[in-house]
PDB file of N, CA and C in Angstrom:
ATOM      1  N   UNK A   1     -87.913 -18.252  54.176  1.00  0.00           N
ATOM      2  CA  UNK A   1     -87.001 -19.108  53.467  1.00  0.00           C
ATOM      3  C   UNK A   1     -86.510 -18.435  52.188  1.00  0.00           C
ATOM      4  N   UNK A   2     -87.293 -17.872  51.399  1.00  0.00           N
ATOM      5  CA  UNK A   2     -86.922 -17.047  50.122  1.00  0.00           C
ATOM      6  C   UNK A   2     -86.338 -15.833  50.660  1.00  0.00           C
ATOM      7  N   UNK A   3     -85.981 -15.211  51.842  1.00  0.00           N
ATOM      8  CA  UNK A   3     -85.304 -14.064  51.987  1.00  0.00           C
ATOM      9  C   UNK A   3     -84.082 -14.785  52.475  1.00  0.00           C
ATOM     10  N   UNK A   4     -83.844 -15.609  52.717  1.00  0.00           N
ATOM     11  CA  UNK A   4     -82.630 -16.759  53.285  1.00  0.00           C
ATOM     12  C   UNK A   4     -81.867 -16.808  51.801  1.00  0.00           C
ATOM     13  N   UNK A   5     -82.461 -17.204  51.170  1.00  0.00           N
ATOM     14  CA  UNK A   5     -81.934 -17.689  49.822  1.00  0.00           C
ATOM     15  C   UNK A   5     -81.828 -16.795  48.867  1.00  0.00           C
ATOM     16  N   UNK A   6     -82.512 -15.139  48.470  1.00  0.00           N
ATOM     17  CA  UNK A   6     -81.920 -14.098  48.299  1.00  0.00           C
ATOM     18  C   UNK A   6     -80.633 -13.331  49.227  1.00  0.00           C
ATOM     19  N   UNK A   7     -80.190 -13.628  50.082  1.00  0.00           N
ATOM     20  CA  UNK A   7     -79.344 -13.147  51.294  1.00  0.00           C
ATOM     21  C   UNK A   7     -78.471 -13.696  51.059  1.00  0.00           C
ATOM     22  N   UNK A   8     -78.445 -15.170  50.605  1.00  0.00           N
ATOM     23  CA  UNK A   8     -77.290 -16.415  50.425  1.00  0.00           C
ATOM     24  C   UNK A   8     -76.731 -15.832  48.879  1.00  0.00           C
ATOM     25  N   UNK A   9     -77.580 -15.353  47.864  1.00  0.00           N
ATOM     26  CA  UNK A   9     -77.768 -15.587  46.175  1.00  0.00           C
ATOM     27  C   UNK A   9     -76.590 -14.228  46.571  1.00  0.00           C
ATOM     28  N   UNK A  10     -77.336 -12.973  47.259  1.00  0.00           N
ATOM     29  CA  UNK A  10     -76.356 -11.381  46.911  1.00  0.00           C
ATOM     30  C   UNK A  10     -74.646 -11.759  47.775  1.00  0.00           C
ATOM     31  N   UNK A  11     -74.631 -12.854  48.795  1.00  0.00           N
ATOM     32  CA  UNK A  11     -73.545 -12.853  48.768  1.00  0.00           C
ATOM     33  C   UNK A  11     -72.894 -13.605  47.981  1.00  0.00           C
ATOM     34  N   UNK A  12     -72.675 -14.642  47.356  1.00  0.00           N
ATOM     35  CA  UNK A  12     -72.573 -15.077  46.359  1.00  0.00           C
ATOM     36  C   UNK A  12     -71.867 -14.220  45.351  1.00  0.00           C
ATOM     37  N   UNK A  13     -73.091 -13.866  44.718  1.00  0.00           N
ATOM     38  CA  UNK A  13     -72.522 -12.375  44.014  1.00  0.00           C
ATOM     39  C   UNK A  13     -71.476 -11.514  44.301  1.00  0.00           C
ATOM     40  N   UNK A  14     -71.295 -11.099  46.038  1.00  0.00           N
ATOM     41  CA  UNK A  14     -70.756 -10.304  45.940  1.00  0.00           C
ATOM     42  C   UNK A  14     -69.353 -10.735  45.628  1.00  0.00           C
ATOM     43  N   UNK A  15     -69.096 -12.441  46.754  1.00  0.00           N
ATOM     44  CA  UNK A  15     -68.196 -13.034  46.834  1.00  0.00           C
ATOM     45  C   UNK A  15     -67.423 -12.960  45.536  1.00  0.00           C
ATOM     46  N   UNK A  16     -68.289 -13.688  44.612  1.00  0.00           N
ATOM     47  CA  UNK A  16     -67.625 -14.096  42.851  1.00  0.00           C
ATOM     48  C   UNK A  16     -66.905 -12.798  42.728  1.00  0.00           C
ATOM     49  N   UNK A  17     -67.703 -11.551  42.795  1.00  0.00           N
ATOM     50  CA  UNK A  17     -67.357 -10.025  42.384  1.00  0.00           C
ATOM     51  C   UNK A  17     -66.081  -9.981  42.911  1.00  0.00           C
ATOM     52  N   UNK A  18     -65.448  -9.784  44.122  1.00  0.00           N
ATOM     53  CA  UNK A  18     -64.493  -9.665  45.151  1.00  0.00           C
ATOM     54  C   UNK A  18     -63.343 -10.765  44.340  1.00  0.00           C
ATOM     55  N   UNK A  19     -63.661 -11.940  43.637  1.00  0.00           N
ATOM     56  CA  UNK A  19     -63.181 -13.000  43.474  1.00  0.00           C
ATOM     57  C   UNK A  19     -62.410 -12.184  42.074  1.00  0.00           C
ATOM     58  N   UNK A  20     -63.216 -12.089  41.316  1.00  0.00           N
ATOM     59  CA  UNK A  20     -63.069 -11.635  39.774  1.00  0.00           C
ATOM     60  C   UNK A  20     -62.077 -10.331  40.001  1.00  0.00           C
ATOM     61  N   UNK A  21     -62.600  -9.714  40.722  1.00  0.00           N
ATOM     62  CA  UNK A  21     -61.754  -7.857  40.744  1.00  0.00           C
ATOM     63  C   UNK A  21     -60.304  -8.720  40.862  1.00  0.00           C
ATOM     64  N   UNK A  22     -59.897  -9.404  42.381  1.00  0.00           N
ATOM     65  CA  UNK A  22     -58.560  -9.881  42.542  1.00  0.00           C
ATOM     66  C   UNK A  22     -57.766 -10.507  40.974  1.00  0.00           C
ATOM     67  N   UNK A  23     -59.121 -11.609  40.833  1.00  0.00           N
ATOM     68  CA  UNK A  23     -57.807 -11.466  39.376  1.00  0.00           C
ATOM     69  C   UNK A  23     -57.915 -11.292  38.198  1.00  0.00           C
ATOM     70  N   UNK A  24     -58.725  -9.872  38.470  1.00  0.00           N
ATOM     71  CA  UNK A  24     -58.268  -9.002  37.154  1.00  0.00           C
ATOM     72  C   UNK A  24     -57.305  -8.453  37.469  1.00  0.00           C
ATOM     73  N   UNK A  25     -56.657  -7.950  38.707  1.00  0.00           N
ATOM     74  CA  UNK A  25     -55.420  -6.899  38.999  1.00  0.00           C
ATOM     75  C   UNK A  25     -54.739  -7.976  38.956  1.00  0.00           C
ATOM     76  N   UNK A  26     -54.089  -9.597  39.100  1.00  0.00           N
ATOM     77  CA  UNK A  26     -53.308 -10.082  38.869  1.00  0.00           C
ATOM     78  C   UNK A  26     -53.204 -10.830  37.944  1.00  0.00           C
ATOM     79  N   UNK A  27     -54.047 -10.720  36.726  1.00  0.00           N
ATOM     80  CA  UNK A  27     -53.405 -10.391  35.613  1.00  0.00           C
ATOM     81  C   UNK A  27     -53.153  -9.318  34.835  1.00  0.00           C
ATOM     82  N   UNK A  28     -53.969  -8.233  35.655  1.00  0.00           N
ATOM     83  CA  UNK A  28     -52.886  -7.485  34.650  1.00  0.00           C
ATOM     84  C   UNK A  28     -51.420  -7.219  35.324  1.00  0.00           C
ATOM     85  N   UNK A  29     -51.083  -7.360  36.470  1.00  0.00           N
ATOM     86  CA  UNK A  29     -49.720  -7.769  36.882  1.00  0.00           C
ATOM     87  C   UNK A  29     -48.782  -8.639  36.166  1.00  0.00           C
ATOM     88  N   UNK A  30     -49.744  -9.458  35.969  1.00  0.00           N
ATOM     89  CA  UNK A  30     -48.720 -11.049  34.902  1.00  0.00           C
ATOM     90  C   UNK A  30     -48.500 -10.027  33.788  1.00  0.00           C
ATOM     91  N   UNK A  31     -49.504  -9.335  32.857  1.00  0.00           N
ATOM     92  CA  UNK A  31     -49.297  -9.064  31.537  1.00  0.00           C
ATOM     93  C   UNK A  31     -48.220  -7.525  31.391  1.00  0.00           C
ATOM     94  N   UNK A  32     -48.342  -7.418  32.940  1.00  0.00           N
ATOM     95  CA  UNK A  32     -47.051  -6.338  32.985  1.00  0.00           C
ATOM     96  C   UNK A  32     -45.388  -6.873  32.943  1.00  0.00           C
ATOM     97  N   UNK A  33     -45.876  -7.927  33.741  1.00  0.00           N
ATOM     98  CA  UNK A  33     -44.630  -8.455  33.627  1.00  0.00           C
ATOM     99  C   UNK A  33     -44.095  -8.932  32.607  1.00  0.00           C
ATOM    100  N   UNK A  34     -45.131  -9.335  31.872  1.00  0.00           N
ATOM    101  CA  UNK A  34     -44.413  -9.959  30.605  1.00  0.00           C
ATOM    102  C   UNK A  34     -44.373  -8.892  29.553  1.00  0.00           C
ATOM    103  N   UNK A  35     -44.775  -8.131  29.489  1.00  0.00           N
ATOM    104  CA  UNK A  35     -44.465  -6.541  28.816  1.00  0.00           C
ATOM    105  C   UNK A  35     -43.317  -6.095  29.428  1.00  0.00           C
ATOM    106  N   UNK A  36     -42.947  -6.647  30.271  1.00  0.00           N
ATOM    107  CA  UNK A  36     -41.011  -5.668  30.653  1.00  0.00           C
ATOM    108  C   UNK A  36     -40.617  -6.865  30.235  1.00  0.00           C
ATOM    109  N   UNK A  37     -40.883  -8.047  30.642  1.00  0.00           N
ATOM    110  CA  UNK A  37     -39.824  -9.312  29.990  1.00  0.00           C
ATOM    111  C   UNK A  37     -39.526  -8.923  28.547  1.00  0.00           C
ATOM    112  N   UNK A  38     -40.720  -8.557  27.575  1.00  0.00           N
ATOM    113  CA  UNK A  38     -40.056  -8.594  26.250  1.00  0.00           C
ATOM    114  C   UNK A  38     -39.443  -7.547  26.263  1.00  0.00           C
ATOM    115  N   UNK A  39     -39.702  -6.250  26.813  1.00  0.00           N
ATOM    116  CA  UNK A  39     -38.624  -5.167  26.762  1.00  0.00           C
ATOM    117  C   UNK A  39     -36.864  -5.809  26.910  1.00  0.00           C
ATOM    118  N   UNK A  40     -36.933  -6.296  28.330  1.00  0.00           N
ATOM    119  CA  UNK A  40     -35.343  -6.717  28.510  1.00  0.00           C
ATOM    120  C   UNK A  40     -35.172  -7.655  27.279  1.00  0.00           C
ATOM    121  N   UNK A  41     -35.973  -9.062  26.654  1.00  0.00           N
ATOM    122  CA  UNK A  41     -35.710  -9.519  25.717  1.00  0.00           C
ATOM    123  C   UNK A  41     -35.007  -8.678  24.505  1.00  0.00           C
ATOM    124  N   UNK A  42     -35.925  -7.597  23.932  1.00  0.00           N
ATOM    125  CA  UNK A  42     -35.428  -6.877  22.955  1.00  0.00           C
ATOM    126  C   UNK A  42     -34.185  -6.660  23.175  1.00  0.00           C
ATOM    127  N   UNK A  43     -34.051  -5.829  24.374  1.00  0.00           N
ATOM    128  CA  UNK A  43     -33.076  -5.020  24.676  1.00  0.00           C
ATOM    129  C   UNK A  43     -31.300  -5.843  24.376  1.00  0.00           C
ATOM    130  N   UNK A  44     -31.808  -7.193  24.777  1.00  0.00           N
ATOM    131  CA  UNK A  44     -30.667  -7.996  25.025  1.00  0.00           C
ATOM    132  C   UNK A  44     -30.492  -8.492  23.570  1.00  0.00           C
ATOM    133  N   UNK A  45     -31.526  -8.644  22.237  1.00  0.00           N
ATOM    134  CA  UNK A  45     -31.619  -8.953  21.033  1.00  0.00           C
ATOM    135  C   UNK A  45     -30.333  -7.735  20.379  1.00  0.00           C
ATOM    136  N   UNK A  46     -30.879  -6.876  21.154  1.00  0.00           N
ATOM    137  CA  UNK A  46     -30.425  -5.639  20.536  1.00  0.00           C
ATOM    138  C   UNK A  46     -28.362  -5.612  20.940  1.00  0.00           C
ATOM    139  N   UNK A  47     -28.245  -6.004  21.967  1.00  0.00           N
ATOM    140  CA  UNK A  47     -26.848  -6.006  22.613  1.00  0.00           C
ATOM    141  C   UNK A  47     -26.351  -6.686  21.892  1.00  0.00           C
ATOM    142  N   UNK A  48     -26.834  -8.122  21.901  1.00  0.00           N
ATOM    143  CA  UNK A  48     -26.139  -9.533  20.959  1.00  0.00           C
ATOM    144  C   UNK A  48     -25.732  -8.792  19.520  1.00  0.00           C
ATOM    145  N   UNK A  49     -27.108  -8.238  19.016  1.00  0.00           N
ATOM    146  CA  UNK A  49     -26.501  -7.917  17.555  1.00  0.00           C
ATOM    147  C   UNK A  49     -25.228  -6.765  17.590  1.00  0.00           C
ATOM    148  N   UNK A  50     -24.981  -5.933  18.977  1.00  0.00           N
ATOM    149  CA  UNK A  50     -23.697  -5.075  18.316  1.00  0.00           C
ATOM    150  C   UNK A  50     -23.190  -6.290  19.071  1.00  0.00           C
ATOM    151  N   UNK A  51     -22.601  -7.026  19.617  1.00  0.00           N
ATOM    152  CA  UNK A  51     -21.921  -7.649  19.646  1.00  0.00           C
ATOM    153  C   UNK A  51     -20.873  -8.559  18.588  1.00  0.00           C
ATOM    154  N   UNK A  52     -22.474  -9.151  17.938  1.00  0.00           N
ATOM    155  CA  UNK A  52     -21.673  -9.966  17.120  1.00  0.00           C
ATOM    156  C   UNK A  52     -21.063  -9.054  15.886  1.00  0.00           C
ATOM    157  N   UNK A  53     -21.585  -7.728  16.066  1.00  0.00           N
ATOM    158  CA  UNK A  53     -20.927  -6.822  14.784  1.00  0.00           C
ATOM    159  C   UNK A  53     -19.682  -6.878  15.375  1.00  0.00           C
ATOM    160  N   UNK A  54     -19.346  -5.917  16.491  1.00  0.00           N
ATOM    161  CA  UNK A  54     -18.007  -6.095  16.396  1.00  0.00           C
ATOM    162  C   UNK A  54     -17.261  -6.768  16.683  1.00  0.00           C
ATOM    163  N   UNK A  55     -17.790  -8.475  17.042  1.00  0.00           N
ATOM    164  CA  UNK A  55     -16.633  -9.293  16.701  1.00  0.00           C
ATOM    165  C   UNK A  55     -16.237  -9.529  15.418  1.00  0.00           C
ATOM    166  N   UNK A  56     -17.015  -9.284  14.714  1.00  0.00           N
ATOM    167  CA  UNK A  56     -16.829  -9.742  13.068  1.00  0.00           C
ATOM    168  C   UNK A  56     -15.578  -8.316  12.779  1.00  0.00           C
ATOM    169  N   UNK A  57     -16.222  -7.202  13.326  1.00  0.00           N
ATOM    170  CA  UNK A  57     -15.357  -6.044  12.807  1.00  0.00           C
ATOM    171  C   UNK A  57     -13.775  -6.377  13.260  1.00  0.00           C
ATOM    172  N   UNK A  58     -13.995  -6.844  14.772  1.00  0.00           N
ATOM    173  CA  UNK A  58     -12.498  -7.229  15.051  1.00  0.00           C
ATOM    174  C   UNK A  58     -11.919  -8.295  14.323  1.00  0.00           C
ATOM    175  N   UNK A  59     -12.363  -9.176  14.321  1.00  0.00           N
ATOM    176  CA  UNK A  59     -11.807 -10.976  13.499  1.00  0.00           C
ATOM    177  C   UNK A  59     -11.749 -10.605  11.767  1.00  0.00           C
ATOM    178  N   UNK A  60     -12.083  -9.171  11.680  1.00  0.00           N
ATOM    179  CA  UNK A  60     -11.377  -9.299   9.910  1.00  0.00           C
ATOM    180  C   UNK A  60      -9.876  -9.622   9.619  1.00  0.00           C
ATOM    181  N   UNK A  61      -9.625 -10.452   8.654  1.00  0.00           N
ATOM    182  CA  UNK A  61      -8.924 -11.365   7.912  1.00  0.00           C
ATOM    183  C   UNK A  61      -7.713 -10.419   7.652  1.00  0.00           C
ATOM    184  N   UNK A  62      -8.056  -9.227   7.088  1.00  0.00           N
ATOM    185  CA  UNK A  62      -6.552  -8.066   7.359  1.00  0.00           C
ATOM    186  C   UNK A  62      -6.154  -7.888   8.237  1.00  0.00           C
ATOM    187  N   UNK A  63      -7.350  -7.760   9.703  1.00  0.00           N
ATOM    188  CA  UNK A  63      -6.670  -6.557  10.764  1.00  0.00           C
ATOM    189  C   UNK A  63      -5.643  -7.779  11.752  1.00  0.00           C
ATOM    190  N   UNK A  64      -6.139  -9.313  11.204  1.00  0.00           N
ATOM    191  CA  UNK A  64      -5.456 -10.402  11.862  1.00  0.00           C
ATOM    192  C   UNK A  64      -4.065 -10.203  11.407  1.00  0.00           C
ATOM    193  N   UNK A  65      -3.877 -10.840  10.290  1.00  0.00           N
ATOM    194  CA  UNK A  65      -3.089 -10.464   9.021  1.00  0.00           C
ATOM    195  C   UNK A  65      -2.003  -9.290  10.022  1.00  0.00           C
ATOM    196  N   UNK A  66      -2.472  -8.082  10.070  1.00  0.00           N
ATOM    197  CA  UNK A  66      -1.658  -7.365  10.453  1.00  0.00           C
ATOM    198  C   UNK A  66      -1.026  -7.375  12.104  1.00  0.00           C
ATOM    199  N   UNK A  67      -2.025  -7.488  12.671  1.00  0.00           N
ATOM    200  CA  UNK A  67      -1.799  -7.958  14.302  1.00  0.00           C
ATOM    201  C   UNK A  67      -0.456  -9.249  14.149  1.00  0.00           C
ATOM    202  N   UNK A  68      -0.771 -10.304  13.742  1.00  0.00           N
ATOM    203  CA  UNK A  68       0.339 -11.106  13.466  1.00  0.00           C
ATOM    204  C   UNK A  68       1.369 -10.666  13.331  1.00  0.00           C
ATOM    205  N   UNK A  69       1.587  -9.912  11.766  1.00  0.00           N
ATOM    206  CA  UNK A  69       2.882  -9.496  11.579  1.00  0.00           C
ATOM    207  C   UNK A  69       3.406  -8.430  12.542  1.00  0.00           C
ATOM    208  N   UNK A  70       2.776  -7.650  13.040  1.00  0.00           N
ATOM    209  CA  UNK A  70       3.095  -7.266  13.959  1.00  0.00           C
ATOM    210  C   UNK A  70       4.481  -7.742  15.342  1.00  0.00           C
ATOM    211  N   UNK A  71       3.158  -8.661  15.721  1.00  0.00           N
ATOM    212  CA  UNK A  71       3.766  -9.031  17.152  1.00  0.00           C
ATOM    213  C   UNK A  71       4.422 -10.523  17.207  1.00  0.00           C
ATOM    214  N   UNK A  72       4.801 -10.648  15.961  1.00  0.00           N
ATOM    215  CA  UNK A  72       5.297 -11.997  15.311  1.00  0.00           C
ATOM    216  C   UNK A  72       6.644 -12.589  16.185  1.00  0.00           C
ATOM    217  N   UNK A  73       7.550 -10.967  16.718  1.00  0.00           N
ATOM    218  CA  UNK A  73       8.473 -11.100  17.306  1.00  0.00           C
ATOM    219  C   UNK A  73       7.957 -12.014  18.659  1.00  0.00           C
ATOM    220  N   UNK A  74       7.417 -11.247  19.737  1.00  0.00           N
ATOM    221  CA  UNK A  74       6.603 -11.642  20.833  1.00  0.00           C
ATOM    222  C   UNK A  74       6.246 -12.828  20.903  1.00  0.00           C
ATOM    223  N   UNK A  75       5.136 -13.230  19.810  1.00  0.00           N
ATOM    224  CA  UNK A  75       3.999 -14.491  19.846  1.00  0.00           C
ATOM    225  C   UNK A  75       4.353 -15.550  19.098  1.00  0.00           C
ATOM    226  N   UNK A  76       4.931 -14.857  17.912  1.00  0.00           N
ATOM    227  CA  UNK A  76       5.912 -16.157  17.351  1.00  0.00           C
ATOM    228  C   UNK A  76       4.170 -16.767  16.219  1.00  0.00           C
ATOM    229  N   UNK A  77       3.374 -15.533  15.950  1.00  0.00           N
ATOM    230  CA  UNK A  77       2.703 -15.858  15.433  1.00  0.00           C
ATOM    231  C   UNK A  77       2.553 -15.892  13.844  1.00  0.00           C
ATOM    232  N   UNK A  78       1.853 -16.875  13.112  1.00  0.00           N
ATOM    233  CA  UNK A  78       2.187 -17.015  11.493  1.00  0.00           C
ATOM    234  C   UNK A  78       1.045 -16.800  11.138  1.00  0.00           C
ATOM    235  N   UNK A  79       1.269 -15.752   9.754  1.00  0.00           N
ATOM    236  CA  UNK A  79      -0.199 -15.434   9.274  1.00  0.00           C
ATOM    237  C   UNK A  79      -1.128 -16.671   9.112  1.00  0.00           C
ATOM    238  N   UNK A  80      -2.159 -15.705   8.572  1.00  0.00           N
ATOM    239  CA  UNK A  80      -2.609 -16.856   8.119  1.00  0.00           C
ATOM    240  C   UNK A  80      -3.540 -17.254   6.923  1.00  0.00           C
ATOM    241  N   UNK A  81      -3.107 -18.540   7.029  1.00  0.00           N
ATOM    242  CA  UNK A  81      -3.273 -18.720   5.101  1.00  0.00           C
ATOM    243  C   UNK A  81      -4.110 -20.176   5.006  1.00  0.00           C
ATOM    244  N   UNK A  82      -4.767 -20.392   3.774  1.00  0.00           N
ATOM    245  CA  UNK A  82      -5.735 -21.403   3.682  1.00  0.00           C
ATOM    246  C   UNK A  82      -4.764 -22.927   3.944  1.00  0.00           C
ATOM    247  N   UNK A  83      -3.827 -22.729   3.530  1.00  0.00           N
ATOM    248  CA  UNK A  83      -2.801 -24.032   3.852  1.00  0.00           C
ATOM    249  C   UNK A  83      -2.481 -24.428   5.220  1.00  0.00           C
ATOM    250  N   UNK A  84      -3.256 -23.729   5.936  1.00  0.00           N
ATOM    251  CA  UNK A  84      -2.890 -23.859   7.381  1.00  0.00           C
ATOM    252  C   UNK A  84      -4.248 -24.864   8.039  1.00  0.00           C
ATOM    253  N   UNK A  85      -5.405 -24.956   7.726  1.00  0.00           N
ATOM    254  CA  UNK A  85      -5.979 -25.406   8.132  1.00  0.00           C
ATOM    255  C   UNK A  85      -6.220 -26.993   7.523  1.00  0.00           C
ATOM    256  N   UNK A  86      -6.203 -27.720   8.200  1.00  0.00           N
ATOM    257  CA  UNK A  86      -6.766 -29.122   7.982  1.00  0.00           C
ATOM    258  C   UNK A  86      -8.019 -29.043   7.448  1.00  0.00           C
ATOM    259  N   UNK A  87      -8.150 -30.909   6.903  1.00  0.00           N
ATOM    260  CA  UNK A  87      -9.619 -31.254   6.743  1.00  0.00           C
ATOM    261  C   UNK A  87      -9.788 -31.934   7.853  1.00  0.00           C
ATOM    262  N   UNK A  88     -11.312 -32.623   7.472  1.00  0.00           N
ATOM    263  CA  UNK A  88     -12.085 -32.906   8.787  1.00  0.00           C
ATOM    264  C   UNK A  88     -11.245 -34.621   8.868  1.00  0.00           C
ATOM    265  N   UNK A  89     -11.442 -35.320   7.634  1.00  0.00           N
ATOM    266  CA  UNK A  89     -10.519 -36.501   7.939  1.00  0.00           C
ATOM    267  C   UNK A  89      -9.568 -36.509   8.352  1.00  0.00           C
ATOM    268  N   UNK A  90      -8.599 -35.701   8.659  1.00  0.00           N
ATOM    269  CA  UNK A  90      -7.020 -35.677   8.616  1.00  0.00           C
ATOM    270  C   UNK A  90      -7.495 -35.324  10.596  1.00  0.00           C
ATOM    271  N   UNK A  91      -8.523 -35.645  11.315  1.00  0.00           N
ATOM    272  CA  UNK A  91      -8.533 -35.464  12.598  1.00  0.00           C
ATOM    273  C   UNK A  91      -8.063 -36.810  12.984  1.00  0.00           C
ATOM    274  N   UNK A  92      -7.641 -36.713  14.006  1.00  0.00           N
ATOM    275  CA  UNK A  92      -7.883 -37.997  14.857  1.00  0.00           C
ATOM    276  C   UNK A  92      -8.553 -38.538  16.329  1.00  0.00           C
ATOM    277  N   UNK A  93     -10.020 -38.895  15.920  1.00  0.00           N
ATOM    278  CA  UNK A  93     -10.524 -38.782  17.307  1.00  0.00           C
ATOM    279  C   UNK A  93     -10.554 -40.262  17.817  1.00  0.00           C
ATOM    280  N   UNK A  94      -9.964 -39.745  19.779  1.00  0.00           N
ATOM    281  CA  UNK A  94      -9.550 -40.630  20.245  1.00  0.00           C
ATOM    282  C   UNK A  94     -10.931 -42.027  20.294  1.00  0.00           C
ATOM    283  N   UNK A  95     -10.589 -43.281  20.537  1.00  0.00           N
ATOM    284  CA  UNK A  95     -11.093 -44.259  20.626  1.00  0.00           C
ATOM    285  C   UNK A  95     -12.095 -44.229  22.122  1.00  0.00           C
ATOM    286  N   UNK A  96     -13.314 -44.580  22.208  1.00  0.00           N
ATOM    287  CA  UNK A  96     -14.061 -44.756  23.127  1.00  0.00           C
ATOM    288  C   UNK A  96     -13.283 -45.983  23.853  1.00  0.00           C
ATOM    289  N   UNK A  97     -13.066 -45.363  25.750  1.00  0.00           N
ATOM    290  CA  UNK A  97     -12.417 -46.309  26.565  1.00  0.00           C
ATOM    291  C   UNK A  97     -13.177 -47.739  26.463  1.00  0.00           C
ATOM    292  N   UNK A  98     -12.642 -48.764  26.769  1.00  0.00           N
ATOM    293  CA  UNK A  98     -13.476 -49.739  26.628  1.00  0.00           C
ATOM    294  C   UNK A  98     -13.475 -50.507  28.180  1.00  0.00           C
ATOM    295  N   UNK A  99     -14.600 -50.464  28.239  1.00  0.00           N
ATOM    296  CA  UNK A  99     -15.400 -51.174  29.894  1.00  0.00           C
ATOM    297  C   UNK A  99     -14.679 -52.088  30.218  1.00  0.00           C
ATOM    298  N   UNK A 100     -14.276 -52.556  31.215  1.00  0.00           N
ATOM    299  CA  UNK A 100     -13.546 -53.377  31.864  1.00  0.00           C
ATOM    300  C   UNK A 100     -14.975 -54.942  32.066  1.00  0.00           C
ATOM    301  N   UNK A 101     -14.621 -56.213  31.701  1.00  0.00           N
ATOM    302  CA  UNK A 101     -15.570 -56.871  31.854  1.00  0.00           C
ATOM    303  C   UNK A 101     -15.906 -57.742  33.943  1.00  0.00           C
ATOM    304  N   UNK A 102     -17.029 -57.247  34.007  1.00  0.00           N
ATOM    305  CA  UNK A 102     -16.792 -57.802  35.046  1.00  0.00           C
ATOM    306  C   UNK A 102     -18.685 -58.554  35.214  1.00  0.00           C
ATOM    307  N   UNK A 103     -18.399 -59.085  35.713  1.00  0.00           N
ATOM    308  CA  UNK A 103     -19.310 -60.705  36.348  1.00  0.00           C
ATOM    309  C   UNK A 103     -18.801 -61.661  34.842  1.00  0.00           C
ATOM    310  N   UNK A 104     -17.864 -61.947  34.235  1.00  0.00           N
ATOM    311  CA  UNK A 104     -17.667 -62.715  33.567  1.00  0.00           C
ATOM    312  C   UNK A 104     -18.735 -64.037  33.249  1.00  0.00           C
ATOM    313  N   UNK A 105     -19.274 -65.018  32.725  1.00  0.00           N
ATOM    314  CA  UNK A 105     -20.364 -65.739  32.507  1.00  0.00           C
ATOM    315  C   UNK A 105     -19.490 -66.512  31.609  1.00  0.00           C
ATOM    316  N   UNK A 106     -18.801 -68.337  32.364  1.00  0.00           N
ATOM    317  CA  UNK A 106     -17.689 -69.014  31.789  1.00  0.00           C
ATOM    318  C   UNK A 106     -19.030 -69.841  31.030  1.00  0.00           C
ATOM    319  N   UNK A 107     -18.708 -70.260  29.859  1.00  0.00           N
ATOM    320  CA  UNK A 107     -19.284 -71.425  29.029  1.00  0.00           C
ATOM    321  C   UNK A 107     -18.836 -72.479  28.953  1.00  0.00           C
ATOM    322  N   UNK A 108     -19.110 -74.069  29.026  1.00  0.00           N
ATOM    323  CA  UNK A 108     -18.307 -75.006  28.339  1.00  0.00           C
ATOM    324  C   UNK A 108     -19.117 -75.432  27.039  1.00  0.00           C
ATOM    325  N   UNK A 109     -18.431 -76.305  26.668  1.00  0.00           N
ATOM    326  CA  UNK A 109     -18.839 -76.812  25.489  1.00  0.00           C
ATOM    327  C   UNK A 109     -20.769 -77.719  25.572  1.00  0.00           C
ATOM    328  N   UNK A 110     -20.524 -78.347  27.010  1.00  0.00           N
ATOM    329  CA  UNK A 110     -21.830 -78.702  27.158  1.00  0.00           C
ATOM    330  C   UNK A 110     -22.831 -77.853  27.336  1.00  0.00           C
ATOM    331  N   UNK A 111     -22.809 -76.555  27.893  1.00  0.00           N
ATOM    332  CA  UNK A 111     -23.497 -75.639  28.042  1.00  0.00           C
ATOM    333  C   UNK A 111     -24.093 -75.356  26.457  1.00  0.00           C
ATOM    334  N   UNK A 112     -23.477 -75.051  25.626  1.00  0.00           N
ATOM    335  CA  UNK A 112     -23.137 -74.664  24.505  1.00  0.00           C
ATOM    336  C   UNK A 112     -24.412 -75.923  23.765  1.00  0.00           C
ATOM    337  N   UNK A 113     -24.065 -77.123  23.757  1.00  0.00           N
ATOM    338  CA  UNK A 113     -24.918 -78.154  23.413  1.00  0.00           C
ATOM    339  C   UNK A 113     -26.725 -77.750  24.124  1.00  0.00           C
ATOM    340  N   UNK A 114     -26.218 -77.784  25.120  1.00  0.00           N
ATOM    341  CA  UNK A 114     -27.467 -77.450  25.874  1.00  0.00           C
ATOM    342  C   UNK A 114     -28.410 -76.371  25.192  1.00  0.00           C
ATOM    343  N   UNK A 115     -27.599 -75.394  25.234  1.00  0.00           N
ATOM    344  CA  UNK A 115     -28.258 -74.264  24.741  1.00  0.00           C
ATOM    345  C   UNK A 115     -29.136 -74.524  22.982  1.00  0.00           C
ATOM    346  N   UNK A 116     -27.981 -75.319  22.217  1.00  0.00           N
ATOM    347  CA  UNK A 116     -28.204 -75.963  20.590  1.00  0.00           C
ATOM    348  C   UNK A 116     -29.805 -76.761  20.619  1.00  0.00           C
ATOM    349  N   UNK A 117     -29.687 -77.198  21.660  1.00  0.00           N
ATOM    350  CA  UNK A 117     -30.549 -78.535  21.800  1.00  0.00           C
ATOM    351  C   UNK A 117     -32.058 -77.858  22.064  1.00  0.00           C
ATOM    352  N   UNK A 118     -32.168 -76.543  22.923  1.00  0.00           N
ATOM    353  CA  UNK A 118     -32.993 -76.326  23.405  1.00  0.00           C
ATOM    354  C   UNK A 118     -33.917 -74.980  22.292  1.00  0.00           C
ATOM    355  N   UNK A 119     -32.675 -74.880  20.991  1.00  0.00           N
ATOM    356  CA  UNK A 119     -33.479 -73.912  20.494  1.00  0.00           C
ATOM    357  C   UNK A 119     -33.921 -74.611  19.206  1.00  0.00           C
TER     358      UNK A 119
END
């Protein structure tokens, strides 16, 4: 009976062992993966920022300025100047549609009593 139950105990062991090895290699799979995820992360941190440089480099306030006068013939475009832009009051936002009523609920005047009486 005790060589039954040493026989049962080493597989056990070995089982857990066999168990543990598997996921140690899949995590370190996960922690690979997420070691290239932050790579592409960076990478894409890194794109955004020339990006937004050279939109800023393009959208400068002269090189508009000049593009305008430019092609003013063409586009019929007008510089541009602080008098051109609105404030936020001077918007006009449209009115929320309003629901159409339907199962209507008619009252009369006795209803009305009813209701007085009961509160």
């Amino acid at each position: 009976m005790r060589g039954l139950f040493y026989v049962m105990a080493a597989l056990a062991v070995i089982g857990l062992a066999f168990w543990a090895y598997q996921e140690n290699y899949k995590t370190q799979a996960a922690i690979k993966d997420v070691r290239n995820l932050h790579v592409q992360i960076g990478g894409a941190h890194e794109r955004l920022g020339m990006l937004r440089a050279e939109w800023a480099y393009l959208n400068r306030p002269d090189r508009l300025t000049d593009l305008a006068d430019l092609n003013f013939d063409r586009l019929g475009l007008l510089p541009l100047m602080p008098e051109a832009f609105g404030a936020v009051d001077q918007v006009i936002y449209p009115l929320p549609p309003i629901a159409p009523i339907t199962n209507p609920i008619e009252l009369s005047a006795d209803d009305l009593a009813a209701l007085e009486n009961d509160l």
